[in-house]
PDB file of N, CA and C in Angstrom:
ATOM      1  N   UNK A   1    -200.967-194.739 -38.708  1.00  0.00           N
ATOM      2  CA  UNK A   1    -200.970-193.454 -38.034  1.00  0.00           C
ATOM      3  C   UNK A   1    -201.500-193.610 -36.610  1.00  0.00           C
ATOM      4  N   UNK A   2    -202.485-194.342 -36.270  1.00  0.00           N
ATOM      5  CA  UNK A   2    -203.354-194.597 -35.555  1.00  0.00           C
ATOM      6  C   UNK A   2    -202.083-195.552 -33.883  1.00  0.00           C
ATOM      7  N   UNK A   3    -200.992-196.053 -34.679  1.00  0.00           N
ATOM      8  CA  UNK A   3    -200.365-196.975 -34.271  1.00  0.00           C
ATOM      9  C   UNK A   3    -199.189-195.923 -33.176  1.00  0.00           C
ATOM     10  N   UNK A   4    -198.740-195.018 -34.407  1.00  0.00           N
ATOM     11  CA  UNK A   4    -197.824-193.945 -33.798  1.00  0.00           C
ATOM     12  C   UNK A   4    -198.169-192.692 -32.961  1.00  0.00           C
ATOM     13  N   UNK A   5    -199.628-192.619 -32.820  1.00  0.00           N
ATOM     14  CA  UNK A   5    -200.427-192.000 -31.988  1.00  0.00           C
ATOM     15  C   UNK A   5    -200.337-193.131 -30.146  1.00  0.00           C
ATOM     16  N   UNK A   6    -200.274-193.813 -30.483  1.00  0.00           N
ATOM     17  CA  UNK A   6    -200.778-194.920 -29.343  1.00  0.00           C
ATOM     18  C   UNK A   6    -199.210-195.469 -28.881  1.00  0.00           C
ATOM     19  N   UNK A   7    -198.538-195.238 -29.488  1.00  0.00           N
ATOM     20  CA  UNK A   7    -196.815-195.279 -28.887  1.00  0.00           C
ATOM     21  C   UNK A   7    -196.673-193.959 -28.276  1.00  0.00           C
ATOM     22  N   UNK A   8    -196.861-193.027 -28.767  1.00  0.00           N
ATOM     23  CA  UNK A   8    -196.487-191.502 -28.488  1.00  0.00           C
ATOM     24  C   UNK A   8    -197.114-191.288 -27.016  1.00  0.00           C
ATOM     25  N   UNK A   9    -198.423-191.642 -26.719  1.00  0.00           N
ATOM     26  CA  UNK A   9    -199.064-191.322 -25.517  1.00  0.00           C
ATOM     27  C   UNK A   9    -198.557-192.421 -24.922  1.00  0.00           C
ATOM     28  N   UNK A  10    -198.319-193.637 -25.281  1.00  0.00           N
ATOM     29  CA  UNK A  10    -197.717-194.352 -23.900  1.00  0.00           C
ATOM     30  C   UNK A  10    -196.300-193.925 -23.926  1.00  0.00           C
ATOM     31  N   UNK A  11    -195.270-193.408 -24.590  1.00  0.00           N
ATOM     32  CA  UNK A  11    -194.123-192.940 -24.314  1.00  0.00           C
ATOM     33  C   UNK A  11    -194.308-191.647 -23.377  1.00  0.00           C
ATOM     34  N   UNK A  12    -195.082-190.686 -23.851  1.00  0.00           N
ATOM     35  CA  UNK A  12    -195.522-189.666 -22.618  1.00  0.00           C
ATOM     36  C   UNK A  12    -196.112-190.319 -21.043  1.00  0.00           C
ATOM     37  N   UNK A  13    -196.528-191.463 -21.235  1.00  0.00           N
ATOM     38  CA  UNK A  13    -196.692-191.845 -19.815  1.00  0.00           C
ATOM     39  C   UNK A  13    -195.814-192.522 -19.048  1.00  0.00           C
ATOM     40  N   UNK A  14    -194.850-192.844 -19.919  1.00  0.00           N
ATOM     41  CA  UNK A  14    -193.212-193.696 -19.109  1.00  0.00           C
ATOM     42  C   UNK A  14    -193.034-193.239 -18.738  1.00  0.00           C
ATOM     43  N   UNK A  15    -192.587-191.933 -19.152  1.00  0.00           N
ATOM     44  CA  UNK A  15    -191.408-190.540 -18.842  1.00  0.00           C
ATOM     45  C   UNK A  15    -192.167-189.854 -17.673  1.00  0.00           C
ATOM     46  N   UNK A  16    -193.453-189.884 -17.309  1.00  0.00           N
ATOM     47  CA  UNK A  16    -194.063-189.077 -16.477  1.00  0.00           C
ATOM     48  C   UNK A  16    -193.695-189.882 -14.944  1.00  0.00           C
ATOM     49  N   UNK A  17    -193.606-189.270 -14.026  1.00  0.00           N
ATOM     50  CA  UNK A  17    -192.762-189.933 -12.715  1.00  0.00           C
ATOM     51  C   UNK A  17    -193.178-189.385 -11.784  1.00  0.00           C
ATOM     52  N   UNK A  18    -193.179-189.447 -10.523  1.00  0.00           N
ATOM     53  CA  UNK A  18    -192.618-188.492  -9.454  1.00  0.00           C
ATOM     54  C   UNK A  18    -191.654-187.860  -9.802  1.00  0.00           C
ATOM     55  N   UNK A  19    -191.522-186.176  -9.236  1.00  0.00           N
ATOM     56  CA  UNK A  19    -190.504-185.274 -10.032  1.00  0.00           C
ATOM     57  C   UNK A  19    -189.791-185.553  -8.741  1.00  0.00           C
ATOM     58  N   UNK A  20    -187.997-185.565  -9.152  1.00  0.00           N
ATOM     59  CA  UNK A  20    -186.999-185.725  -8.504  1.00  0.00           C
ATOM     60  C   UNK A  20    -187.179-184.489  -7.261  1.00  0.00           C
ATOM     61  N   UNK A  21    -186.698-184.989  -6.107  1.00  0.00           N
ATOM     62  CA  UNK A  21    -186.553-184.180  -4.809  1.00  0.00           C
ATOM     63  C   UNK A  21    -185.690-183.063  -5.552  1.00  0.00           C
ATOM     64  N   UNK A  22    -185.885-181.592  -4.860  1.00  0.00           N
ATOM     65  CA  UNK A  22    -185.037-180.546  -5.596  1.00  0.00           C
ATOM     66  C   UNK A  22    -183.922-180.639  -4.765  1.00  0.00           C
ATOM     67  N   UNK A  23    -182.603-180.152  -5.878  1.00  0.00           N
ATOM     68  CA  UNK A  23    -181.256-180.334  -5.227  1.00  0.00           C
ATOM     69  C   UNK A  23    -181.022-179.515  -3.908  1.00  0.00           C
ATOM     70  N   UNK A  24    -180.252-179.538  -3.141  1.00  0.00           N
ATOM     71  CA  UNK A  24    -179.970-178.627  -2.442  1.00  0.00           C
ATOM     72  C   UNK A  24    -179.399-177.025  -2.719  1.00  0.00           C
ATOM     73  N   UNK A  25    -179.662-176.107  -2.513  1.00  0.00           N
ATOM     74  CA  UNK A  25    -178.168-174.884  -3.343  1.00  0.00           C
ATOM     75  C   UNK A  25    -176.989-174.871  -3.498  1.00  0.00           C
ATOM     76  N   UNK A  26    -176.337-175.108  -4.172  1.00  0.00           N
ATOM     77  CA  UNK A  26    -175.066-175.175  -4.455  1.00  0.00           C
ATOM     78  C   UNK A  26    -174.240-174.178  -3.619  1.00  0.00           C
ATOM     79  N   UNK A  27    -172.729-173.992  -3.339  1.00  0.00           N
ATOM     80  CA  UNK A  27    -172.221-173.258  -3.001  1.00  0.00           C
ATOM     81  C   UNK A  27    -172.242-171.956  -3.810  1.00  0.00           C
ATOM     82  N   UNK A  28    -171.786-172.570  -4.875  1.00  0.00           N
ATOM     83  CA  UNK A  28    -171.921-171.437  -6.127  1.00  0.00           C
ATOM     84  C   UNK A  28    -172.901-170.004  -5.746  1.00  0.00           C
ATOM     85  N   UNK A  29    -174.197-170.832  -5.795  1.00  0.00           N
ATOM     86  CA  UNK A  29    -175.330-170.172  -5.163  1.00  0.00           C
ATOM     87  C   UNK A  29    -175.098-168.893  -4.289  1.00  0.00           C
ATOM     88  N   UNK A  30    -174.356-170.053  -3.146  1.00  0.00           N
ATOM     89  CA  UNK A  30    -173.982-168.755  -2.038  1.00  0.00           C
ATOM     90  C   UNK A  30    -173.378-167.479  -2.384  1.00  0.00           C
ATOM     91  N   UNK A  31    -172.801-167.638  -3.111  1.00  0.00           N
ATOM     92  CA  UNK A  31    -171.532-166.772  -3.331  1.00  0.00           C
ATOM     93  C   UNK A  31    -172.559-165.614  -4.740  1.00  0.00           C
ATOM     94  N   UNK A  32    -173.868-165.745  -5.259  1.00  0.00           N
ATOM     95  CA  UNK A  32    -174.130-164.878  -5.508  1.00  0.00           C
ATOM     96  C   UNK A  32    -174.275-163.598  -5.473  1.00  0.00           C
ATOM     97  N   UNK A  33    -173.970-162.497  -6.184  1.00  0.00           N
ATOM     98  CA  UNK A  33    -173.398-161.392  -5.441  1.00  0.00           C
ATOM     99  C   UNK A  33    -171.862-160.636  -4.950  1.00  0.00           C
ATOM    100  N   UNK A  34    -171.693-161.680  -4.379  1.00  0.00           N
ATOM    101  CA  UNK A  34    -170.445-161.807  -4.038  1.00  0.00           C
ATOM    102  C   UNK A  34    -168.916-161.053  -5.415  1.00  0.00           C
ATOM    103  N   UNK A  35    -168.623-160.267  -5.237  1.00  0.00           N
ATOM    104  CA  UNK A  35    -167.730-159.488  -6.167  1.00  0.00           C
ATOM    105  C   UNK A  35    -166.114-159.922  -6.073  1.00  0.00           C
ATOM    106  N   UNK A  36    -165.407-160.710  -5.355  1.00  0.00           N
ATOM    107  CA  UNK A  36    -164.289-161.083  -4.498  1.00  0.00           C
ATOM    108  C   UNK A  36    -163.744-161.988  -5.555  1.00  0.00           C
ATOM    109  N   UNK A  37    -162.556-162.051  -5.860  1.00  0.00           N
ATOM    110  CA  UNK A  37    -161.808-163.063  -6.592  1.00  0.00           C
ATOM    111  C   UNK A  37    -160.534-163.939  -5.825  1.00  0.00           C
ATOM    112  N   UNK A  38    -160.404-165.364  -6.281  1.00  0.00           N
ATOM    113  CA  UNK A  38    -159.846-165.951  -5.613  1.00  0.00           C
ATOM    114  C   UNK A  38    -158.701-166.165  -6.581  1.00  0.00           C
ATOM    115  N   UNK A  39    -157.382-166.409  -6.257  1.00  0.00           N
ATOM    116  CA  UNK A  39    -156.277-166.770  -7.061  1.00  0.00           C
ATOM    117  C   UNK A  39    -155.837-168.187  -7.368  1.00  0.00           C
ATOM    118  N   UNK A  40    -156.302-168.751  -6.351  1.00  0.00           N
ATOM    119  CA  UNK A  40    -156.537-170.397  -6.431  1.00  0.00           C
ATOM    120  C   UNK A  40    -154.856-170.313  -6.374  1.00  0.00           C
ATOM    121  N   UNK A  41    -154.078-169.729  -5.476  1.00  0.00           N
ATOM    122  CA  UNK A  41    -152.596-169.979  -5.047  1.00  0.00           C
ATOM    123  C   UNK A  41    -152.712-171.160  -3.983  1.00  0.00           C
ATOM    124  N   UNK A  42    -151.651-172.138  -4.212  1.00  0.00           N
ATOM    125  CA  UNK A  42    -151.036-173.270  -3.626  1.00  0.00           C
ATOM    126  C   UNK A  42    -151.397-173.251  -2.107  1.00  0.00           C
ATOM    127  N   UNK A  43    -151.873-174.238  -1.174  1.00  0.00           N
ATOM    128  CA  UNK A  43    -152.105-174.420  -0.519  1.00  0.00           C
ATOM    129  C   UNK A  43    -151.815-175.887   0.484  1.00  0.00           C
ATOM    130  N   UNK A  44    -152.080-175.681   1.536  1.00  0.00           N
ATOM    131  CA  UNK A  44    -151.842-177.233   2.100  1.00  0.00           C
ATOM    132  C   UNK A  44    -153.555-177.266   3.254  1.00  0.00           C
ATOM    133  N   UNK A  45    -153.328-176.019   3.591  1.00  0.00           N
ATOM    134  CA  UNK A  45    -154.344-175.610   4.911  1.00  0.00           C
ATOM    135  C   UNK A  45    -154.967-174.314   4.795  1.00  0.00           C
ATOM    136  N   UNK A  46    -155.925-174.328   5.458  1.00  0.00           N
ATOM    137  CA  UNK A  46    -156.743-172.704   5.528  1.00  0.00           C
ATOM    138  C   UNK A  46    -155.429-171.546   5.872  1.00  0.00           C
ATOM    139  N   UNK A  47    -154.641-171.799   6.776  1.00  0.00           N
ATOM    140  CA  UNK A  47    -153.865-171.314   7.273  1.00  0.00           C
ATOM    141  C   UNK A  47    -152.457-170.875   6.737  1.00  0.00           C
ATOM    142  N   UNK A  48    -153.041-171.425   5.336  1.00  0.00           N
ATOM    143  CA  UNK A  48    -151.822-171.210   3.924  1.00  0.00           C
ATOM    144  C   UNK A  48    -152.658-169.989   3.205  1.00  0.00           C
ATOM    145  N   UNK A  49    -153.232-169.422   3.617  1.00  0.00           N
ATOM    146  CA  UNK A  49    -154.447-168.783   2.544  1.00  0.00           C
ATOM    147  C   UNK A  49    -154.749-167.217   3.378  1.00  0.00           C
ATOM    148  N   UNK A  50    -155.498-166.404   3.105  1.00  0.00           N
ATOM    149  CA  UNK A  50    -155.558-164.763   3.409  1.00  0.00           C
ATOM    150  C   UNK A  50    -156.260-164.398   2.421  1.00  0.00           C
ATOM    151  N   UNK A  51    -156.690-163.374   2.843  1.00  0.00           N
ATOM    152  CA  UNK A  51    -157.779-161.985   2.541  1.00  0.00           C
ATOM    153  C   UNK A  51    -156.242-160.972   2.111  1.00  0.00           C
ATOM    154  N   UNK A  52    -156.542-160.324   0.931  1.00  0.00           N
ATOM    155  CA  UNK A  52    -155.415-159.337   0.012  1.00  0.00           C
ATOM    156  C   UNK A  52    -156.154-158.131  -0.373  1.00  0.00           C
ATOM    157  N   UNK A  53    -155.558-157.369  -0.984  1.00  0.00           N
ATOM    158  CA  UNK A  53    -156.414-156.476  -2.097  1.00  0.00           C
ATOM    159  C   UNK A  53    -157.014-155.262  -1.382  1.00  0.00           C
ATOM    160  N   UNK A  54    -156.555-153.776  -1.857  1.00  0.00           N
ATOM    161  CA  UNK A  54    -157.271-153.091  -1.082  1.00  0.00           C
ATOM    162  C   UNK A  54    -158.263-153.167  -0.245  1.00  0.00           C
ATOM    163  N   UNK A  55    -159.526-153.714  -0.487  1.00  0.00           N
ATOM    164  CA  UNK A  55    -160.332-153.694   0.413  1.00  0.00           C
ATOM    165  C   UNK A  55    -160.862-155.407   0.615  1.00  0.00           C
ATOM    166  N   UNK A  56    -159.737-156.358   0.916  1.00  0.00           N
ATOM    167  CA  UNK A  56    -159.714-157.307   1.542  1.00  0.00           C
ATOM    168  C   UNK A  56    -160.518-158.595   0.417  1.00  0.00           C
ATOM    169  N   UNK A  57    -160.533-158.389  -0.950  1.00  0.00           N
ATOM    170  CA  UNK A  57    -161.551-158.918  -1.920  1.00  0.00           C
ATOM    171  C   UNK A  57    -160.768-159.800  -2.493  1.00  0.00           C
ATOM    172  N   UNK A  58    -159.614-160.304  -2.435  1.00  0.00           N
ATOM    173  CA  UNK A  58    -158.904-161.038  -3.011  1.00  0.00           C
ATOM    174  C   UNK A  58    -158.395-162.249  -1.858  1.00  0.00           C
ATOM    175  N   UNK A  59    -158.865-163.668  -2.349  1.00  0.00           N
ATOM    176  CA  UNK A  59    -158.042-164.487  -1.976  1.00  0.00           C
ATOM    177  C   UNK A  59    -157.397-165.176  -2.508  1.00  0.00           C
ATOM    178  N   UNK A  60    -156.237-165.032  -1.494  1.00  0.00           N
ATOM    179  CA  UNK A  60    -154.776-165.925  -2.446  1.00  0.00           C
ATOM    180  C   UNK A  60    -154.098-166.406  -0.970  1.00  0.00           C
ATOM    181  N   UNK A  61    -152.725-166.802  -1.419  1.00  0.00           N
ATOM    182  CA  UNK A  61    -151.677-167.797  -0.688  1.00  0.00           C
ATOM    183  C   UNK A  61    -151.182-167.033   0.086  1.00  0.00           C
ATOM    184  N   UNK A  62    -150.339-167.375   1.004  1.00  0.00           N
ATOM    185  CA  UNK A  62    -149.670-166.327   1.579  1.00  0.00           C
ATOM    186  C   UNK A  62    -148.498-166.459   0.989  1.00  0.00           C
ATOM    187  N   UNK A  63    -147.991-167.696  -0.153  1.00  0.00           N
ATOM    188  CA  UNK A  63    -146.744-167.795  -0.319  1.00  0.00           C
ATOM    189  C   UNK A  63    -146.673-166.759  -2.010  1.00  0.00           C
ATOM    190  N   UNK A  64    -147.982-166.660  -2.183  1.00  0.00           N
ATOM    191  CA  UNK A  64    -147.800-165.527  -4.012  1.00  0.00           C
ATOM    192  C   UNK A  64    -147.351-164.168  -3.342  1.00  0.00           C
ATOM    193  N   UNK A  65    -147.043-163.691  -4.654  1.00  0.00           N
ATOM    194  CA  UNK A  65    -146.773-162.392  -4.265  1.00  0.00           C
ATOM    195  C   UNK A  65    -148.120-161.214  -3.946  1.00  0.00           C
ATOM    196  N   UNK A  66    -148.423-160.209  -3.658  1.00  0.00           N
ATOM    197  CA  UNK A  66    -149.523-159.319  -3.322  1.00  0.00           C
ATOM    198  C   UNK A  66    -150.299-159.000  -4.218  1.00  0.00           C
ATOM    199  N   UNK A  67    -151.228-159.003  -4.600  1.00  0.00           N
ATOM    200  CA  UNK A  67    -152.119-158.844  -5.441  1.00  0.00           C
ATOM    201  C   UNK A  67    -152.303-157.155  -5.598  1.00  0.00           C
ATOM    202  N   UNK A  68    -152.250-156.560  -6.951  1.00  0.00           N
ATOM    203  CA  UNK A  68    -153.053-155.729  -6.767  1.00  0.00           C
ATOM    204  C   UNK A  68    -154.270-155.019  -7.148  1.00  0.00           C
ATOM    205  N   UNK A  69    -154.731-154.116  -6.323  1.00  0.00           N
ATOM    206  CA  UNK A  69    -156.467-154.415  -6.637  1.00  0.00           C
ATOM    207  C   UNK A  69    -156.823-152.420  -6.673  1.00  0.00           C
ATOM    208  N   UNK A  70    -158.113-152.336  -7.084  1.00  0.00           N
ATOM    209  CA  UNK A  70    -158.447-151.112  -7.326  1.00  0.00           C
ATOM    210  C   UNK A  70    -158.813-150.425  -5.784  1.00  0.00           C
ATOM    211  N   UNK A  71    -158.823-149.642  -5.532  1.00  0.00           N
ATOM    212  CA  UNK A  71    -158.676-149.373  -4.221  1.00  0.00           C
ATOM    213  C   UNK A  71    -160.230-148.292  -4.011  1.00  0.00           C
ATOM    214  N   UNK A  72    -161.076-149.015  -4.203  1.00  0.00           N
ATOM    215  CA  UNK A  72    -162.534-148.902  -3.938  1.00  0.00           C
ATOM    216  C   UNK A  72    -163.045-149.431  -3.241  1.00  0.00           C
ATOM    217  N   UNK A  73    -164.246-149.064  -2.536  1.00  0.00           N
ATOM    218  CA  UNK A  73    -164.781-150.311  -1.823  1.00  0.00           C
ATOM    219  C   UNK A  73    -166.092-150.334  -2.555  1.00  0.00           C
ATOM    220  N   UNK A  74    -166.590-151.415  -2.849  1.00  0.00           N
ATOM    221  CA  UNK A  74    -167.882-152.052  -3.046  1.00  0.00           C
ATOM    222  C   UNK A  74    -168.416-152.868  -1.846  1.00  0.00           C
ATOM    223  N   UNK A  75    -169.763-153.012  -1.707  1.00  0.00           N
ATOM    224  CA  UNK A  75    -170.234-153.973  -0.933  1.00  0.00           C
ATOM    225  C   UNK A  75    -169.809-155.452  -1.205  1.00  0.00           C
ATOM    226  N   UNK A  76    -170.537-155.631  -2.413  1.00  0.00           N
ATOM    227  CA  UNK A  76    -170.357-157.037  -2.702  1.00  0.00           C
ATOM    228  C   UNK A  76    -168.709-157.490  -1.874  1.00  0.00           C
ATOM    229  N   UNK A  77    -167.719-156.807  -2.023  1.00  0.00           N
ATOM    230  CA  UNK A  77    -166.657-157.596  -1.474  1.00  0.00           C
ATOM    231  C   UNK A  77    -166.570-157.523  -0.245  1.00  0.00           C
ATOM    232  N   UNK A  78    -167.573-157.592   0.704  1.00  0.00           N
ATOM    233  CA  UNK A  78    -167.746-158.110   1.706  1.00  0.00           C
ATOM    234  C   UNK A  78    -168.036-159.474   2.166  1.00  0.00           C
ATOM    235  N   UNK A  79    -166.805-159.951   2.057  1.00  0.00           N
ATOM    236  CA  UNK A  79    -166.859-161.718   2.047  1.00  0.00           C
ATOM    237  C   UNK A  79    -168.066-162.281   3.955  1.00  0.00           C
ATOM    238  N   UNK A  80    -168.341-161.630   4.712  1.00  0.00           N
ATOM    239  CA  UNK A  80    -168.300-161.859   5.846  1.00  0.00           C
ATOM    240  C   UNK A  80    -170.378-161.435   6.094  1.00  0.00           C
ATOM    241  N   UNK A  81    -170.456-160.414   4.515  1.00  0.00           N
ATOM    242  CA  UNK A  81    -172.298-160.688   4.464  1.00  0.00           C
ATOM    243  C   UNK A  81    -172.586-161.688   3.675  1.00  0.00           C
ATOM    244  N   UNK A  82    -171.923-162.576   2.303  1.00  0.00           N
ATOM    245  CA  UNK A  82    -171.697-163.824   2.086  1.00  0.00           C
ATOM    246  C   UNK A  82    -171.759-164.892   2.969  1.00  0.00           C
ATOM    247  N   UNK A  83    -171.218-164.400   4.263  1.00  0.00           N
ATOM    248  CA  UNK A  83    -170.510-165.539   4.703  1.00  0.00           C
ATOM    249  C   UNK A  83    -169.361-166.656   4.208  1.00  0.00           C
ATOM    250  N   UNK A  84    -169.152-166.008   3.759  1.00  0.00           N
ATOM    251  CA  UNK A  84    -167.809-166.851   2.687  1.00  0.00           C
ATOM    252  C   UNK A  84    -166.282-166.358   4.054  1.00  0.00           C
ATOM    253  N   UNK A  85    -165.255-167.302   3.795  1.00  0.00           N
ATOM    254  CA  UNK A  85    -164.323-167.092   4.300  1.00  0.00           C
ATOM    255  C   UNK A  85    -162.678-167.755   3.052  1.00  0.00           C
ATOM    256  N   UNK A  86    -161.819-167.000   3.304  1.00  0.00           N
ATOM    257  CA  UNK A  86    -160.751-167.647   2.590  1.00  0.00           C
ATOM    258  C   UNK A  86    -160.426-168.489   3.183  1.00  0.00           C
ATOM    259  N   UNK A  87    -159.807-170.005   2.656  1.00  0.00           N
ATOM    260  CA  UNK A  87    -159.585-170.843   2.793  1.00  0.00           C
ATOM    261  C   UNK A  87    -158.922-171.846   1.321  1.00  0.00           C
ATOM    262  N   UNK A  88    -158.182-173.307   2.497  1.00  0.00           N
ATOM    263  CA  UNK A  88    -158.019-173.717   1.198  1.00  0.00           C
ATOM    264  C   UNK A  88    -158.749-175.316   0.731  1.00  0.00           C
ATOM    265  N   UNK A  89    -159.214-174.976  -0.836  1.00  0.00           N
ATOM    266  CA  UNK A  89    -159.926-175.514  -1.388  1.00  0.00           C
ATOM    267  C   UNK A  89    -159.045-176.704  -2.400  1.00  0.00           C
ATOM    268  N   UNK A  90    -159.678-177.938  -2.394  1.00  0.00           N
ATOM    269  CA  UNK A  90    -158.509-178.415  -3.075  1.00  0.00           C
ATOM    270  C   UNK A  90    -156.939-178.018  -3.990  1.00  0.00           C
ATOM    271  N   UNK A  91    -156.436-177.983  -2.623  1.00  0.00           N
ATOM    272  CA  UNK A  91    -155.167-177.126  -2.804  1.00  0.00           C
ATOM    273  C   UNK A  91    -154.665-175.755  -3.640  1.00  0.00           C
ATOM    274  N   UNK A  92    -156.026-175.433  -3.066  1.00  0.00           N
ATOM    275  CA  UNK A  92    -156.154-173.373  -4.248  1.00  0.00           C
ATOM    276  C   UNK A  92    -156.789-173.186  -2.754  1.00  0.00           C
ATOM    277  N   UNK A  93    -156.211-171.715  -3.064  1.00  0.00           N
ATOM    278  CA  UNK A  93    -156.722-170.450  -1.834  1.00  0.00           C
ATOM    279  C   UNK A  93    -158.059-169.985  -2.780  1.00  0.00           C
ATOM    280  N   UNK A  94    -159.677-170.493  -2.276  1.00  0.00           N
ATOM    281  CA  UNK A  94    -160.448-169.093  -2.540  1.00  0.00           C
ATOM    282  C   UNK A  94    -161.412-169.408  -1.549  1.00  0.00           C
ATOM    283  N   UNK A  95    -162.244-168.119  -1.924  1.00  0.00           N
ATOM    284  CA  UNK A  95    -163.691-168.004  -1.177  1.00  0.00           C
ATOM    285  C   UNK A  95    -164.378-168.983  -1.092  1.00  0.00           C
ATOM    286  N   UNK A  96    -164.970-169.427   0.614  1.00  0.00           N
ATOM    287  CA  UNK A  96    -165.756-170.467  -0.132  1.00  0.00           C
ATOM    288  C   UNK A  96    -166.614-170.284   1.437  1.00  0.00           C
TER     289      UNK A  96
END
């Protein structure tokens, strides 16, 4: 008993370290809040991509057809207090 006591505390002292530098925030992160949906339509360039949807909350392609959206405005889909912009993301149109 005495043996598995004396493994246990030196296994608690391996594992004990300097704690890893904290990550940076993710994008994800950013986009907390954020209410806006992306369609992840085909892309080559930012310039393949657009703001849709009644009140501008949808990004998609310019080559899909029009999205349609509830014709409210909320804050959250204000991509521009995010700071988020449409663009394209490995070859999908969204917020980013």
């Amino acid at each position: 008993m005495k043996n598995l006591f004396i493994v246990l505390i030196a296994a608690a002292f391996v594992n004990c370290g300097t704690p890893a530098a904290p990550k940076p925030p993710s994008k994800a992160a950013a986009t907390d809040g954020f209410c806006g949906s992306s369609t992840k339509g085909a892309c080559q360039s930012d310039a393949d991509c657009h703001a849709s949807g009644c009140s501008g909350q949808i990004c998609q392609s310019k080559k899909e057809e029009g999205q349609i959206s509830v014709c409210d405005y909320k804050e959250c889909y204000d991509a521009a207090k995010y700071g988020l912009k449409c663009g394209c993301v490995d070859q999908g149109c969204q917020w980013r």
